[in-house]
Protein backbone atom coordinates (compact mmCIF):
# COMPACT_ATOMS: atom_id res chain seq x y z
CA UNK A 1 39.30 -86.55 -30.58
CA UNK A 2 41.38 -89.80 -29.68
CA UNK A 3 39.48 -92.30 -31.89
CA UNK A 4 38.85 -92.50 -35.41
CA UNK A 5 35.86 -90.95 -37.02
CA UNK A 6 34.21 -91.62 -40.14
CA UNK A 7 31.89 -88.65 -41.11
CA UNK A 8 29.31 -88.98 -44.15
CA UNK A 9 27.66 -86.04 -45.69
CA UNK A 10 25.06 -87.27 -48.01
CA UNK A 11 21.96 -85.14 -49.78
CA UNK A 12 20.92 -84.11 -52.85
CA UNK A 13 22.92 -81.93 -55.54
CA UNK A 14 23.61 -78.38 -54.16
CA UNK A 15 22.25 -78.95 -50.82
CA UNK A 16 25.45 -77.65 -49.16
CA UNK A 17 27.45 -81.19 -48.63
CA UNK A 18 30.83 -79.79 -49.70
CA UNK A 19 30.53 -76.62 -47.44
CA UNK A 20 29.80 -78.53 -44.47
CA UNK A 21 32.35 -81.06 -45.39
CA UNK A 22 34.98 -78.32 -45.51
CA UNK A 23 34.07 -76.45 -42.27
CA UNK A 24 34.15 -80.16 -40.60
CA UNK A 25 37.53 -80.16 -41.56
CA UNK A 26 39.44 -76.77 -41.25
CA UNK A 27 37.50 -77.14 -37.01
CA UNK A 28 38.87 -80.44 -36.53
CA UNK A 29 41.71 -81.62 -39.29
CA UNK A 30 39.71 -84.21 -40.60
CA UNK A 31 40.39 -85.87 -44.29
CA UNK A 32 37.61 -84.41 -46.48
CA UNK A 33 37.23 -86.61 -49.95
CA UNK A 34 34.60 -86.65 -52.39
CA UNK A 35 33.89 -88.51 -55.97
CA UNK A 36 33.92 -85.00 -57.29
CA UNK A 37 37.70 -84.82 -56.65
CA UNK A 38 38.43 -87.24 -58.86
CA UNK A 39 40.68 -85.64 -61.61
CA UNK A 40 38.48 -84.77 -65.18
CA UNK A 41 35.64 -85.78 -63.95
CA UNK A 42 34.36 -82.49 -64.62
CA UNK A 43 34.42 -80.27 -67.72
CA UNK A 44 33.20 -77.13 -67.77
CA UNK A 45 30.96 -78.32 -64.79
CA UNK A 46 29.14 -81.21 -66.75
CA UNK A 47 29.81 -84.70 -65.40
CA UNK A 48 31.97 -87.07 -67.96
CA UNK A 49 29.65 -89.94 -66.87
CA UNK A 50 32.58 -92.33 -68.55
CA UNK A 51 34.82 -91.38 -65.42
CA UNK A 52 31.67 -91.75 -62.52
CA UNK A 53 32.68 -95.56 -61.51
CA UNK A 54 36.39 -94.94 -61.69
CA UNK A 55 35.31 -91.57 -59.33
CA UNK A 56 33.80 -93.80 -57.01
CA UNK A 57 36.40 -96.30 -56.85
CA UNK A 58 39.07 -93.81 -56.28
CA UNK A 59 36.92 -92.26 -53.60
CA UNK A 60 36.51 -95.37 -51.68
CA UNK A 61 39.95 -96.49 -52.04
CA UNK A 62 41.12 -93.31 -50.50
CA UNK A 63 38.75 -93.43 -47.62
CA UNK A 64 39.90 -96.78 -46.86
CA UNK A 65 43.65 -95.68 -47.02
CA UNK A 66 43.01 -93.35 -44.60
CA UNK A 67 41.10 -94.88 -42.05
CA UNK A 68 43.49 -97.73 -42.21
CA UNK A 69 46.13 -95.43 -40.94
CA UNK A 70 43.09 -94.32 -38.46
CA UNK A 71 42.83 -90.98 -40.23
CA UNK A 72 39.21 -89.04 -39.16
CA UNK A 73 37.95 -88.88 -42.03
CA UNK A 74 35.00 -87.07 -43.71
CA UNK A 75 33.49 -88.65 -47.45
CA UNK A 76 30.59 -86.47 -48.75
CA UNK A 77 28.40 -88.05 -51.98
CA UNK A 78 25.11 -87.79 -52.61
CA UNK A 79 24.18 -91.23 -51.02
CA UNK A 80 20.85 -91.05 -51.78
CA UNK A 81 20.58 -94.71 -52.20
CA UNK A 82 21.47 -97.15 -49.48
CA UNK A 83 23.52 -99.55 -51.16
CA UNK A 84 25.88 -96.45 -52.21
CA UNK A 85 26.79 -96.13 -48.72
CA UNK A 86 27.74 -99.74 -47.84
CA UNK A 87 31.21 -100.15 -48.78
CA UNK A 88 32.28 -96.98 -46.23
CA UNK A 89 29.88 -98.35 -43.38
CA UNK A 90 31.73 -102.21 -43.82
CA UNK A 91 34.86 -100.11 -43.95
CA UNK A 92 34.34 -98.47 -40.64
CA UNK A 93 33.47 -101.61 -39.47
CA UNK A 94 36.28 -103.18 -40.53
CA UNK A 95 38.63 -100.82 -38.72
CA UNK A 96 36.64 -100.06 -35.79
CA UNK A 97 35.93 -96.67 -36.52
CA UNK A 98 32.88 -94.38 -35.28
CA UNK A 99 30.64 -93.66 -37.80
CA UNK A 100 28.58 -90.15 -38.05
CA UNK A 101 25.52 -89.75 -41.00
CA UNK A 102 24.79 -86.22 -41.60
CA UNK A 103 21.74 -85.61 -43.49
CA UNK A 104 21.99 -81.66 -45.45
CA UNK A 105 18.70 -80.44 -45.58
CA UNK A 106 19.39 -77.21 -47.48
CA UNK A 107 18.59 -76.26 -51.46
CA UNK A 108 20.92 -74.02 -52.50
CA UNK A 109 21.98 -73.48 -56.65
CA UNK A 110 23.97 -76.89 -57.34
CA UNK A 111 27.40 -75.86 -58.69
CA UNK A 112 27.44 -78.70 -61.27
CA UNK A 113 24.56 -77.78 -63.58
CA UNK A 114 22.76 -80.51 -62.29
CA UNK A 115 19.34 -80.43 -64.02
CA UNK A 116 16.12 -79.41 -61.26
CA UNK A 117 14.35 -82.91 -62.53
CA UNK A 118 17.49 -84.44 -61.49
CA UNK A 119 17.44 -83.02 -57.83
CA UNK A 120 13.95 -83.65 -57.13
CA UNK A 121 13.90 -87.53 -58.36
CA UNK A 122 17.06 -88.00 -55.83
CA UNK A 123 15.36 -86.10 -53.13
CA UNK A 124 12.50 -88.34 -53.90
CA UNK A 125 13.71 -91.34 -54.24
CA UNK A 126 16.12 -91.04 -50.79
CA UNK A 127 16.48 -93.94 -48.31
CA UNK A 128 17.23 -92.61 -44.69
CA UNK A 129 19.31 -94.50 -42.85
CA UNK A 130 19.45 -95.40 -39.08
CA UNK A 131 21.83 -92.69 -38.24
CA UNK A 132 20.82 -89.73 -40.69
CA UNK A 133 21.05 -86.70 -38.35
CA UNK A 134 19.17 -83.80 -40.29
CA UNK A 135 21.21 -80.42 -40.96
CA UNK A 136 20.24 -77.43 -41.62
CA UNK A 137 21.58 -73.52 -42.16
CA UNK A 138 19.68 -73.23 -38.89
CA UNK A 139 21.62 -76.18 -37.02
CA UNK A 140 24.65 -76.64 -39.02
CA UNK A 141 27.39 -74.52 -36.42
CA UNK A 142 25.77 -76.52 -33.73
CA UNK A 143 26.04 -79.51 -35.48
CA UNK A 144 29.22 -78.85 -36.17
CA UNK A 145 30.32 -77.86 -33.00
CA UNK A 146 29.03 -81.14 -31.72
CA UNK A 147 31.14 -83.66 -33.30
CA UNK A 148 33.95 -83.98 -30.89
């Protein structure tokens, strides 16, 4: 792949973001970041809400570091909300990167204890975007083998 690619995994808790994420990037070398890299923002695989904003700032500085040195680069969130994806779309923008929306589809246990109430309210409360390409465990090595 000569140009630089912006890849964003979005869904709801445990829907298999991270997993795609990863495969994206040991096929093709992207960058993979996500908020839940942030340092202690876990404990004992409950959130420390007090760290979520400086998770999300640290997430989208990173992004931005790396597409600025025109790093592919893969950012996978739950995104469920439009507005949560905006400063990462006006980033590709701003460096004249492709962008890719991947849409996971799949319900599988969520590895942070995230309540079921919790899950279905963001699943029913998600805003599609333009470019949301569905994935499934049906699709995903397709999908996957469709980037470049």
């Amino acid at each position: 792949m000569t140009e630089c690619t912006l890849i964003i995994v979005r869904g709801s808790p445990g829907s298999g973001k991270t997993t795609f994420a990863k495969a994206i990037q040991q096929k093709y070398g992207f960058k993979h970041f996500e908020t839940d890299m942030f340092e202690n923002l876990y404990c004992e695989n409950h959130i420390n809400k007090d760290l979520l904003a400086a998770a999300h700032r640290w997430c989208q500085q990173t992004v931005r570091h790396h597409l600025s040195h025109g790093c592919s680069t893969i950012v996978s969130n739950t995104f469920t909300k439009l507005w949560e994806m905006k400063p990462y779309l006006d980033m590709a923008l701003n460096y004249n990167t492709r962008v890719l929306v991947y849409h996971m589809q799949n319900q599988f246990e969520s590895i942070h204890n995230v309540p079921e109430f919790v899950v279905e309210r963001m699943a029913n409360t998600y805003q599609p975007h333009e470019l949301d390409y569905a994935v499934t465990q049906e699709n995903a090595h397709e999908t996957i083998a469709a980037i470049c």
